[in-house]
C-alpha atoms as a PDB file:
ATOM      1  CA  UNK A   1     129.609  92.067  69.568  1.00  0.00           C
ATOM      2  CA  UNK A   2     126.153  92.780  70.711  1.00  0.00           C
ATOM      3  CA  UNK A   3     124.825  94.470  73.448  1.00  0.00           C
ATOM      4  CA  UNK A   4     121.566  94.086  75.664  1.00  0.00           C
ATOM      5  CA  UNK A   5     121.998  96.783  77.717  1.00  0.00           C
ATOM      6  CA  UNK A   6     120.353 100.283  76.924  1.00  0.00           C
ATOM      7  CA  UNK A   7     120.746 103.857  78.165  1.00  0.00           C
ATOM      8  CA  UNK A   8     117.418 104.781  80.350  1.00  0.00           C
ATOM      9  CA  UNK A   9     116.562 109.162  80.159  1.00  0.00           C
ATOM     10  CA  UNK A  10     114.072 109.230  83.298  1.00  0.00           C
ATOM     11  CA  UNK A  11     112.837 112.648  83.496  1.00  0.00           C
ATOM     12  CA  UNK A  12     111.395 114.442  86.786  1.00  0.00           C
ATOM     13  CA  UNK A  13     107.538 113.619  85.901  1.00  0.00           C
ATOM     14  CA  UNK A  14     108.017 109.598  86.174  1.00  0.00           C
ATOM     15  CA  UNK A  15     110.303 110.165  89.334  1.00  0.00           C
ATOM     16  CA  UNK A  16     108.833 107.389  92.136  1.00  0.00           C
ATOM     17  CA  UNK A  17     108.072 109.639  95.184  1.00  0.00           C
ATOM     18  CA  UNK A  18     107.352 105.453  96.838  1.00  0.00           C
ATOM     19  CA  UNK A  19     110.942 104.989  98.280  1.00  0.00           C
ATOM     20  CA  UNK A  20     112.024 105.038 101.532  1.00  0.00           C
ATOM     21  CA  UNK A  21     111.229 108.154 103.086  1.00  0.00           C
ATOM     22  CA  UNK A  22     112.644 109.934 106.731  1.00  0.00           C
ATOM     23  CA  UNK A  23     110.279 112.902 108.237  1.00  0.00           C
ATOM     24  CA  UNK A  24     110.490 116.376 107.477  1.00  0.00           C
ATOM     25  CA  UNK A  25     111.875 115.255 103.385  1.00  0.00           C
ATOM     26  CA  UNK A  26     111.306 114.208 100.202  1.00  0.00           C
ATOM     27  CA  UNK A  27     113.137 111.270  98.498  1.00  0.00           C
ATOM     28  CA  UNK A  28     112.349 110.723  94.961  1.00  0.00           C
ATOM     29  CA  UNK A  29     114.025 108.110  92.991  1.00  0.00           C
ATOM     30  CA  UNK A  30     115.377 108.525  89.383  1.00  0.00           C
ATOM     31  CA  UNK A  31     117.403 105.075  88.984  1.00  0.00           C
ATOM     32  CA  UNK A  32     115.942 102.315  90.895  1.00  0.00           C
ATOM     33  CA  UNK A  33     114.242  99.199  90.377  1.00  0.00           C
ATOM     34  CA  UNK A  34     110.547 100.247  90.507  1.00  0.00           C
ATOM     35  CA  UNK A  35     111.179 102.150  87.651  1.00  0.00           C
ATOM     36  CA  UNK A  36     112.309  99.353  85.503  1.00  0.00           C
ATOM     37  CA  UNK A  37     116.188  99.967  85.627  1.00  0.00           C
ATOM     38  CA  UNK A  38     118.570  97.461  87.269  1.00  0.00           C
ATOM     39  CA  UNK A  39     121.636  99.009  88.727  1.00  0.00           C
ATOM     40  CA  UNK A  40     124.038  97.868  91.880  1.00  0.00           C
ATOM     41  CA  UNK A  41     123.050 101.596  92.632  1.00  0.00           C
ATOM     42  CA  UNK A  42     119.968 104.147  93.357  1.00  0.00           C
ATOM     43  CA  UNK A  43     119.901 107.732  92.062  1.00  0.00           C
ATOM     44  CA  UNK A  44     117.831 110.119  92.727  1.00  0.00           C
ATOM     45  CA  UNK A  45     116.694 113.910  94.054  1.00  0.00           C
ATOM     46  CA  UNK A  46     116.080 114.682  98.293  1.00  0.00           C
ATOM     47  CA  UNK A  47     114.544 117.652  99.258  1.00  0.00           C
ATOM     48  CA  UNK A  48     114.164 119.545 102.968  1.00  0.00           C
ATOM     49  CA  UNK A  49     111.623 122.510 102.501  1.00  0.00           C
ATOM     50  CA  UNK A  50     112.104 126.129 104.266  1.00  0.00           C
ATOM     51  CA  UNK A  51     112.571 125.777 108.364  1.00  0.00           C
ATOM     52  CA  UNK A  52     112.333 121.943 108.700  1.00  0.00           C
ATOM     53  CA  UNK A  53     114.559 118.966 109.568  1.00  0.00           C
ATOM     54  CA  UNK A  54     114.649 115.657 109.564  1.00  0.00           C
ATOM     55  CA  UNK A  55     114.394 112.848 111.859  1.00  0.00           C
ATOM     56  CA  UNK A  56     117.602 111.089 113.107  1.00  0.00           C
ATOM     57  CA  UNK A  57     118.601 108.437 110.717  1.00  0.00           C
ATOM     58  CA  UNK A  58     121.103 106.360 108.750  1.00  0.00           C
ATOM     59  CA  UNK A  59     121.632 104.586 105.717  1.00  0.00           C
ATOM     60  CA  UNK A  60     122.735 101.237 107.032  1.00  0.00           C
ATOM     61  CA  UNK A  61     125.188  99.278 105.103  1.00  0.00           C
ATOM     62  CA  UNK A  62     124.682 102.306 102.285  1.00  0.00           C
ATOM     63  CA  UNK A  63     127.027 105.071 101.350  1.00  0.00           C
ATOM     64  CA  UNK A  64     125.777 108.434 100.339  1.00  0.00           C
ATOM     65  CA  UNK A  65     126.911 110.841  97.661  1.00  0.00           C
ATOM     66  CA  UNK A  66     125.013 113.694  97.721  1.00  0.00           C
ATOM     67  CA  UNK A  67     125.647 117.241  95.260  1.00  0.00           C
ATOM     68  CA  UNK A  68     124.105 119.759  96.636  1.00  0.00           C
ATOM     69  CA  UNK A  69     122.004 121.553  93.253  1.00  0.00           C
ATOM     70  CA  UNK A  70     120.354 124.431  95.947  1.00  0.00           C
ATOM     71  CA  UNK A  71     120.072 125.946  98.899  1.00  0.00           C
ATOM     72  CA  UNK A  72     121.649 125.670 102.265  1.00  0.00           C
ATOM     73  CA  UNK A  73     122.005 122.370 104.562  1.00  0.00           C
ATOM     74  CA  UNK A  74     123.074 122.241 108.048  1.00  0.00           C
ATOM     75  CA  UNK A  75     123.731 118.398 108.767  1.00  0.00           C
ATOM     76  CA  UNK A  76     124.937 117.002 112.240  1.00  0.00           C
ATOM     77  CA  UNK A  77     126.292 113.584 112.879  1.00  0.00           C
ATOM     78  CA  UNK A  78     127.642 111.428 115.621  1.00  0.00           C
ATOM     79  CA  UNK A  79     126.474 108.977 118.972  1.00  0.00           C
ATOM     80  CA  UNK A  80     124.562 112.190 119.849  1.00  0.00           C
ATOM     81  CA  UNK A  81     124.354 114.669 116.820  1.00  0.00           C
ATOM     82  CA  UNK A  82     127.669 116.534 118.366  1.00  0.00           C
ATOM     83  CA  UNK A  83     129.412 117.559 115.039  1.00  0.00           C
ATOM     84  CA  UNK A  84     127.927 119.927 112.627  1.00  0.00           C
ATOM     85  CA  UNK A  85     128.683 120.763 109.458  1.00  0.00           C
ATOM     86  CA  UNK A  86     127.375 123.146 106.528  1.00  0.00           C
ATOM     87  CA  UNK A  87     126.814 122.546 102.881  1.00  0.00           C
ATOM     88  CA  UNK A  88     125.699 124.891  99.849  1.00  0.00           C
ATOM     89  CA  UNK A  89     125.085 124.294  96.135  1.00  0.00           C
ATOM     90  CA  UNK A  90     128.049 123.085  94.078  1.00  0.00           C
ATOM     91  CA  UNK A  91     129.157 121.064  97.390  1.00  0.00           C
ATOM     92  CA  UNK A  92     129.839 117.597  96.980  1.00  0.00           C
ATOM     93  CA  UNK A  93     128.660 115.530 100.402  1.00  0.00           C
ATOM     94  CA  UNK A  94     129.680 111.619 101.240  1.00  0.00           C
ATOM     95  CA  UNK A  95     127.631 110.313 104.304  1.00  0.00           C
ATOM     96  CA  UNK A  96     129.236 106.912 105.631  1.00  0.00           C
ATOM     97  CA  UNK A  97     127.653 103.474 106.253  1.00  0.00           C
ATOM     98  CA  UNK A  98     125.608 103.636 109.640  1.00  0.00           C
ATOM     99  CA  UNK A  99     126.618 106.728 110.181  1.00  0.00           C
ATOM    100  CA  UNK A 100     123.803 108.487 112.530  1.00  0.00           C
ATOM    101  CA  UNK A 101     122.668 111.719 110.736  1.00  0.00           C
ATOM    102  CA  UNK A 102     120.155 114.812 110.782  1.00  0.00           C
ATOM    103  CA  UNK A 103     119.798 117.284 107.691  1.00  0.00           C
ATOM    104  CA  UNK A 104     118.761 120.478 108.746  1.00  0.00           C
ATOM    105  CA  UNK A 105     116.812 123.862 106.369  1.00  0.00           C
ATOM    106  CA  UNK A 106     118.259 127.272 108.068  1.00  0.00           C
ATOM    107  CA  UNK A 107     116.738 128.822 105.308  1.00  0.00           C
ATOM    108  CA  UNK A 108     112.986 129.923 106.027  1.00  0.00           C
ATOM    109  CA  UNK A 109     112.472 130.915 102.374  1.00  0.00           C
ATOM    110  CA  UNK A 110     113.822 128.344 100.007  1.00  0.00           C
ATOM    111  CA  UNK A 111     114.354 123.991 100.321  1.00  0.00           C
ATOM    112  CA  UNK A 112     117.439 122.705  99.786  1.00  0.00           C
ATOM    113  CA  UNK A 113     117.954 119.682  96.830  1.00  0.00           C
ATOM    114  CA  UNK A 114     120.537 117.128  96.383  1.00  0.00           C
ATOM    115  CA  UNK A 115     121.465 114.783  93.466  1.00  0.00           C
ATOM    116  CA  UNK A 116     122.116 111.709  95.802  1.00  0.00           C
ATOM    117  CA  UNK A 117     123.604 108.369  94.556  1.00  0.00           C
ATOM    118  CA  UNK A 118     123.224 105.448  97.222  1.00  0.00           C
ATOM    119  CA  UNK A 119     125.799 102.468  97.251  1.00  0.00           C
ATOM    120  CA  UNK A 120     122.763  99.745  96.862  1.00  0.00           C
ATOM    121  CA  UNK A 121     120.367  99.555  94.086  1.00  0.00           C
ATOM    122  CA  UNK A 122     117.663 100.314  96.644  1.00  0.00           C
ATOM    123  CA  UNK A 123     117.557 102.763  99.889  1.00  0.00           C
ATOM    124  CA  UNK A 124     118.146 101.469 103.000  1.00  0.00           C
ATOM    125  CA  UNK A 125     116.500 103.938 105.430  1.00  0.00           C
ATOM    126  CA  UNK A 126     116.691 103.607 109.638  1.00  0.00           C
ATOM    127  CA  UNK A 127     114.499 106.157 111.433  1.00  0.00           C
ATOM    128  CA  UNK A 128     115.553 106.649 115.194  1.00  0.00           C
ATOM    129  CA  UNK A 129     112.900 108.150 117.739  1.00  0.00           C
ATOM    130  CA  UNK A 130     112.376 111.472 118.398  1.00  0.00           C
ATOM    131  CA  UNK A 131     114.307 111.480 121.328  1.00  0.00           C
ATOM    132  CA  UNK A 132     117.436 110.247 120.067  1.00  0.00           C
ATOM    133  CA  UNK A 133     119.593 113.159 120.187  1.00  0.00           C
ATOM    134  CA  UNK A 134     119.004 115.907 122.746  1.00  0.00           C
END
């Protein structure tokens, strides 16, 4: 039997910071098709520095698994960002399809960094205005 398929290592340096991005974070992508590796799904690192948030977004038709590696997240949800919930390292986090969403940095001294896998081999990123949520 032979096999055309090979194992890729991608380390942090070649990460592609060029992937969808939302305000206020840092996507980088680890598995994905700009860097050469086809997959039905994306892997890679998100970031929210000290004291900032995001914008209002979803995912579309994408589910999100997100391990939290560091740090603290606040992350509210819903028609109007009503529920709230709070995540720390070693937390596992699964964000729904079209799910409305806001990550959040209490911390004013260190970011907060997921692993995130996405359920498409490319993100799918929907920024709302400013003035979604009150």
């Amino acid at each position: 039997m032979s096999y055309s398929a090979a194992i890729h290592i991608v380390s942090p340096a070649k990460f592609d910071r060029e992937t969808a991005q939302t305000p206020g974070s840092e996507r980088r992508a680890a598995i994905a098709p700009a860097l050469g590796i086809a997959s039905a799904i994306w892997g890679g690192l998100f970031e929210v520095g000290p004291g900032f948030r995001t914008g209002v977004h979803h995912h579309g038709e994408q589910e999100t698994i997100a391990y939290v590696l560091s740090g603290i997240c606040e992350i509210r949800w819903g028609e109007r960002g009503e529920s709230v919930a709070r995540a720390t390292a070693g937390d596992f986090i699964h964000v729904p399809a079209f799910l409305l969403h806001m990550e959040i940095n209490p911390s004013n001294r260190e970011p907060f960094r997921w692993v995130v896998v996405r359920s498409t081999a490319t993100p799918i990123v929907v920024n709302l205005p400013d003035d979604t949520w009150p």
